[in-house]
N, C-alpha and C. Protein backbone atom coordinates (compact mmCIF):
# COMPACT_ATOMS: atom_id res chain seq x y z
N UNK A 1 23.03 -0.74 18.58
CA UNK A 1 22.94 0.19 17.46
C UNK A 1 22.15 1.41 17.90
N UNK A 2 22.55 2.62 17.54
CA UNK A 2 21.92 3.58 18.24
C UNK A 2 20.87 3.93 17.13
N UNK A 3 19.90 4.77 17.95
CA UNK A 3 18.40 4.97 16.69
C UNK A 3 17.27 3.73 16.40
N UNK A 4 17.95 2.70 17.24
CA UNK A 4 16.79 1.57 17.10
C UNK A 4 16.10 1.64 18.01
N UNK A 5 14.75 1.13 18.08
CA UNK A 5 14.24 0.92 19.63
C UNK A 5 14.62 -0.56 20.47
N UNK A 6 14.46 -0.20 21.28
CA UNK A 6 14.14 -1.79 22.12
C UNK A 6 13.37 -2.52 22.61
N UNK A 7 12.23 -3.55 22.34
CA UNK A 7 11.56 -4.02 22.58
C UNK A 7 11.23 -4.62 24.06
N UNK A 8 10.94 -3.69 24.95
CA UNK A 8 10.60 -4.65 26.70
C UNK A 8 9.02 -4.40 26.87
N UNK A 9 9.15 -5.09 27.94
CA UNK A 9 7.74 -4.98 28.46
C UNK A 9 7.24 -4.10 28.31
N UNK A 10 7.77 -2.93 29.19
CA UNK A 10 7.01 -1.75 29.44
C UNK A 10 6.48 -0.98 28.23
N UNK A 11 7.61 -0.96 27.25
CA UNK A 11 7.10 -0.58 25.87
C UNK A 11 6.01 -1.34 25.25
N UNK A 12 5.53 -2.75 25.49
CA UNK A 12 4.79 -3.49 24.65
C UNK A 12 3.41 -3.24 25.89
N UNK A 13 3.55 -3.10 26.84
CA UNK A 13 2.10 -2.81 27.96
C UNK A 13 1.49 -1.21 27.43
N UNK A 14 3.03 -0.38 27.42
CA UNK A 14 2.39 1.17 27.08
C UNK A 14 1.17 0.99 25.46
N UNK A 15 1.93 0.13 24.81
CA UNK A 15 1.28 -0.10 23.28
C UNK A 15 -0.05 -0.69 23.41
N UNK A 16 -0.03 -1.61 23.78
CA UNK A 16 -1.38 -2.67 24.45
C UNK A 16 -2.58 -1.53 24.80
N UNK A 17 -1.85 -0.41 25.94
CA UNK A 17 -2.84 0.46 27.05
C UNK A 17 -3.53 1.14 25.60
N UNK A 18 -2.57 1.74 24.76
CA UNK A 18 -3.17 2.39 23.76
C UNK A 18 -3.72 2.33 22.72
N UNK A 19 -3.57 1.31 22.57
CA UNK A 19 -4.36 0.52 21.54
C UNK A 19 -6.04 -0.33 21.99
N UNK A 20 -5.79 0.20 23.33
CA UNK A 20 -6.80 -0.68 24.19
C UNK A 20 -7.21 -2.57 24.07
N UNK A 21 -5.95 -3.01 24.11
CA UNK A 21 -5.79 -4.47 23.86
C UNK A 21 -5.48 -4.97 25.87
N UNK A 22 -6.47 -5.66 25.98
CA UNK A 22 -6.34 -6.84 27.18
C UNK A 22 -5.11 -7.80 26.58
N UNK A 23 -4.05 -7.51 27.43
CA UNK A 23 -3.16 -8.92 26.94
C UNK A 23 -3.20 -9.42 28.31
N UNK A 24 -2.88 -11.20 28.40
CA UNK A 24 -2.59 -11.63 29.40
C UNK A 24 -0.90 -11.85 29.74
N UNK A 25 -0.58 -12.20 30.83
CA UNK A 25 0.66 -12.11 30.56
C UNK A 25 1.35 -13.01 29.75
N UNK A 26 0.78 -14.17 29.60
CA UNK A 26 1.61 -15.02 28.53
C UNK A 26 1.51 -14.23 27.57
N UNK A 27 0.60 -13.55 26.96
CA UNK A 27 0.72 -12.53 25.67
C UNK A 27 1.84 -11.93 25.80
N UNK A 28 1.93 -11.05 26.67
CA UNK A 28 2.40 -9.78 26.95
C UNK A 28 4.33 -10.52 26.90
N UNK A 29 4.40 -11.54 27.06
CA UNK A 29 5.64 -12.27 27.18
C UNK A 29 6.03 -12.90 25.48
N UNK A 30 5.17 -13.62 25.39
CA UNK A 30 5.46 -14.22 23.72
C UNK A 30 5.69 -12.61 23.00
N UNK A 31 4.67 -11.87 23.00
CA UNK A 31 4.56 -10.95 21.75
C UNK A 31 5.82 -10.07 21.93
N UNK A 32 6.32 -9.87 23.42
CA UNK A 32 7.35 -9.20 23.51
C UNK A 32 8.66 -9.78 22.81
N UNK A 33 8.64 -10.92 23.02
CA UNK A 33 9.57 -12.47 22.04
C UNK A 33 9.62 -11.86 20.49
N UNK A 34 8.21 -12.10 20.76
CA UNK A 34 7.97 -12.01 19.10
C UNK A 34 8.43 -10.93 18.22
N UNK A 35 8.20 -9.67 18.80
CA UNK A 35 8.75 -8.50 18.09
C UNK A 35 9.97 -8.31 18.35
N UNK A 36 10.90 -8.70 19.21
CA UNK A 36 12.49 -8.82 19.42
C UNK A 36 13.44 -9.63 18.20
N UNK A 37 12.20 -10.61 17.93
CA UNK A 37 12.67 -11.39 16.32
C UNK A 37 12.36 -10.46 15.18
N UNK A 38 11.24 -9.97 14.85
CA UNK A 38 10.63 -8.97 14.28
C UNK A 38 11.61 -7.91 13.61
N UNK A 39 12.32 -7.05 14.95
CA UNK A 39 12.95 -5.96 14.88
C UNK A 39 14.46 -6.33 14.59
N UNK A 40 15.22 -7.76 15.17
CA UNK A 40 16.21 -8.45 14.96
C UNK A 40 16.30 -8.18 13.15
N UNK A 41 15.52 -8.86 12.83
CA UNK A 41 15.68 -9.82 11.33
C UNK A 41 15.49 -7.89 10.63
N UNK A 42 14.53 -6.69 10.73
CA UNK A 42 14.70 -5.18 10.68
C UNK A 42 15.98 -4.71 10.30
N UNK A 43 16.69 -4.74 11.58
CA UNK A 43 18.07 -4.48 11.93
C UNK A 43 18.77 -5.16 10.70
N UNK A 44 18.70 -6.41 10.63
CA UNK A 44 19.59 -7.06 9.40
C UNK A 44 19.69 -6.26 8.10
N UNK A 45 18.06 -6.35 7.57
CA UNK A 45 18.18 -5.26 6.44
C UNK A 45 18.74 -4.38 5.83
N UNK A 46 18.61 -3.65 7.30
CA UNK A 46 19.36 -2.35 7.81
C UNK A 46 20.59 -2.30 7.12
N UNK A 47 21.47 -3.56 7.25
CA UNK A 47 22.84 -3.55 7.36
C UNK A 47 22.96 -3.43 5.98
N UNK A 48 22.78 -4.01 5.08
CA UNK A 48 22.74 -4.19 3.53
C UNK A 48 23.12 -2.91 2.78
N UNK A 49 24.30 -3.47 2.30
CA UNK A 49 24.91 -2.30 1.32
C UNK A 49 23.87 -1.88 0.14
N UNK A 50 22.82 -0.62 -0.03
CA UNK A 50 22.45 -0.44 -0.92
C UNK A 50 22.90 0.94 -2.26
N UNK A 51 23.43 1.46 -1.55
CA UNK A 51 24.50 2.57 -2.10
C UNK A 51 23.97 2.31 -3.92
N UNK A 52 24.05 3.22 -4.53
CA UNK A 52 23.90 3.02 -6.17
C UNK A 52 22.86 2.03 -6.47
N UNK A 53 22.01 1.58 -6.03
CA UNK A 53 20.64 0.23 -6.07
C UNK A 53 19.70 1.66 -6.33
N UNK A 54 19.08 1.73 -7.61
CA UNK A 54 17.98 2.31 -7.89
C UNK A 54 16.67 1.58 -7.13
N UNK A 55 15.65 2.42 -6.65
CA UNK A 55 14.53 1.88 -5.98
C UNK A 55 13.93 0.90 -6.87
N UNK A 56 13.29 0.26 -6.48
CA UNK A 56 12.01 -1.18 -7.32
C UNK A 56 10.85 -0.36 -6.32
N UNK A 57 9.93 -0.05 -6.94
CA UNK A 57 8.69 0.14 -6.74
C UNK A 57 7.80 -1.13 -6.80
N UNK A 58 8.31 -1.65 -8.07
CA UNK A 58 7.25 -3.21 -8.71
C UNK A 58 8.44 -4.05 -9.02
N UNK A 59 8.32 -5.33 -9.02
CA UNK A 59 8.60 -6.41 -9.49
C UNK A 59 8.97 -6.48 -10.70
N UNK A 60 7.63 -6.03 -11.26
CA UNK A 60 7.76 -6.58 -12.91
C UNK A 60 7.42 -5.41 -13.33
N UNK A 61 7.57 -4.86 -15.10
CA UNK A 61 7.40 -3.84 -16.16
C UNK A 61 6.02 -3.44 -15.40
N UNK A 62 5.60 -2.82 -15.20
CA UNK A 62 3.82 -2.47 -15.57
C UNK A 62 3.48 -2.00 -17.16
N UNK A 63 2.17 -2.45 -17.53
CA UNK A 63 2.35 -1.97 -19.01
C UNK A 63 0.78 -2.19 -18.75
N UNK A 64 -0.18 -1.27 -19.46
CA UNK A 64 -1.03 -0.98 -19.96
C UNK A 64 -1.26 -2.41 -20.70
N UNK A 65 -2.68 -2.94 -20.98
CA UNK A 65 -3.16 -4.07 -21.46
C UNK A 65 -4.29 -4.01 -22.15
N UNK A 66 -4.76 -2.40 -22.23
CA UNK A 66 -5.59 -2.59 -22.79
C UNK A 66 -5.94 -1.99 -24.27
N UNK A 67 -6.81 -2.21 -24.69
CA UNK A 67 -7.07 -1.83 -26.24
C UNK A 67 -7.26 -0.31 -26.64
N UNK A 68 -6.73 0.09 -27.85
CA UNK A 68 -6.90 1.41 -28.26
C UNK A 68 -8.33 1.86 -28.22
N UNK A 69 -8.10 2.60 -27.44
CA UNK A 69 -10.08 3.39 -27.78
C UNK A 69 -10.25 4.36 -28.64
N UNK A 70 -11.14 3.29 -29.83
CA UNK A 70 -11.17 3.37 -30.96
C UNK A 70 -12.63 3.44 -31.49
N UNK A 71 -13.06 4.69 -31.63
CA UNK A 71 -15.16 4.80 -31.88
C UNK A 71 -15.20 4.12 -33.32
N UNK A 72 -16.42 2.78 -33.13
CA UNK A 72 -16.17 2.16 -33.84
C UNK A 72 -18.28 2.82 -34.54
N UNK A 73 -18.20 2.48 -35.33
CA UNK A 73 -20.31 2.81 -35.61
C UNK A 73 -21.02 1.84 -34.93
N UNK A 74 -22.36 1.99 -34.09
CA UNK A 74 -22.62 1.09 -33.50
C UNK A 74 -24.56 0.86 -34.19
N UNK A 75 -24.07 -0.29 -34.53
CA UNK A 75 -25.53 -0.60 -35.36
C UNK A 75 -26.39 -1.18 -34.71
N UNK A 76 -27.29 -0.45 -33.89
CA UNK A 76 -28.49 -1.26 -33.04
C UNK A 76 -29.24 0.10 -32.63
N UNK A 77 -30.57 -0.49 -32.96
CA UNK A 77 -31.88 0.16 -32.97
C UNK A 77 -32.72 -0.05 -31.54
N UNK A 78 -32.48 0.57 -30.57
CA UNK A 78 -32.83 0.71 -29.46
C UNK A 78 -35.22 0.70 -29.38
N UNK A 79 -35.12 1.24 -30.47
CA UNK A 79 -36.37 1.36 -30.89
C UNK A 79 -37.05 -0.21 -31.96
N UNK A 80 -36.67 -1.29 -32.31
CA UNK A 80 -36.64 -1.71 -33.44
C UNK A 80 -37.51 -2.95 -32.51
N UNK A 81 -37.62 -3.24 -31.24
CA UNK A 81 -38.67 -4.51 -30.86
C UNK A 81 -39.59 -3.42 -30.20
N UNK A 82 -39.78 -2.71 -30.04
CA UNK A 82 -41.47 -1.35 -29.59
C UNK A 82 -41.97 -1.05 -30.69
N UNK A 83 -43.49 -1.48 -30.22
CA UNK A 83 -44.03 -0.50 -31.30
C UNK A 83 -44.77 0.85 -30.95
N UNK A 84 -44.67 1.25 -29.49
CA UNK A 84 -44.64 3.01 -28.76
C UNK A 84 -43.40 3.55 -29.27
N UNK A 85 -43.31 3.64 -30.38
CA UNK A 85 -42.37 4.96 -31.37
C UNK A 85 -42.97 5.61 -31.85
N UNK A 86 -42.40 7.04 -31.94
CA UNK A 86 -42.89 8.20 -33.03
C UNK A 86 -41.42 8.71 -33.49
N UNK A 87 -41.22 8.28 -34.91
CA UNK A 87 -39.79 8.55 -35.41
C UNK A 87 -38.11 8.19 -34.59
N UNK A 88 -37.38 8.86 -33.99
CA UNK A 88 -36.71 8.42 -33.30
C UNK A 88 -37.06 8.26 -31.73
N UNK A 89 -38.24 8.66 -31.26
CA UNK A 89 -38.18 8.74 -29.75
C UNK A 89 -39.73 7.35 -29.72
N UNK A 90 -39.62 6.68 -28.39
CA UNK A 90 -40.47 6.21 -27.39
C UNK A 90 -41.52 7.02 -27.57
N UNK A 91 -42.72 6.72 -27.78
CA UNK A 91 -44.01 7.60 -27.17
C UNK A 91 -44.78 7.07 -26.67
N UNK A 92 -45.16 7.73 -25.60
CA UNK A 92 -45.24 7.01 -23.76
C UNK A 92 -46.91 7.50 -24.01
N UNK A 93 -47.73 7.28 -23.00
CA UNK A 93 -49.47 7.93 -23.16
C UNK A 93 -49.00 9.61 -23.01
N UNK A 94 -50.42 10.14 -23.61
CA UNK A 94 -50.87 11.34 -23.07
C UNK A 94 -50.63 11.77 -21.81
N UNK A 95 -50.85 12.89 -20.96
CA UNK A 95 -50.71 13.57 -19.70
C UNK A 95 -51.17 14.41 -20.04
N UNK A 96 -52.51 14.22 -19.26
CA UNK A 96 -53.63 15.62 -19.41
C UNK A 96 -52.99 16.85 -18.29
């Protein structure tokens, strides 16, 4: 298929050098394996008639879950267990 790459050695050593990965050669042999399956099963995809298939971004609906924000009165006296109050504020000592 033209436009694909091909997975050999030399391509998977150049990747290794640049990535700065020590492979040994059994690495350097499996992983080359490995991405030949990789890019195989790619290719398949590839093939799949999608013509008129609108994209899926998600799985499922996304939908908002949460509650209307809604200012409700909020009854609590921030001041009501101190007794360093003067009307609505804290009053802290003097500062000469």
């Amino acid at each position: 298929m033209a436009g694909h790459w091909e997975i050999d050695r030399k391509l998977l050593e150049h990747l290794a050098e640049v990535s700065r990965l020590e492979l040994t050669e059994e690495e350097l042999e499996r992983f080359t394996d490995q991405l030949r399956v990789i890019l195989e099963a790619f290719r398949e995809i590839d093939e799949v008639d999608t013509d008129g298939v609108e994209p899926s971004f998600h799985p499922s609906e996304l939908k908002n879950v949460l509650r209307e924000d809604v200012a409700e009165p909020w009854d609590w006296d921030p001041l009501g267990n101190s007794q360093h109050k003067e009307g609505r504020y804290f009053k802290g000592p003097r500062i000469a």
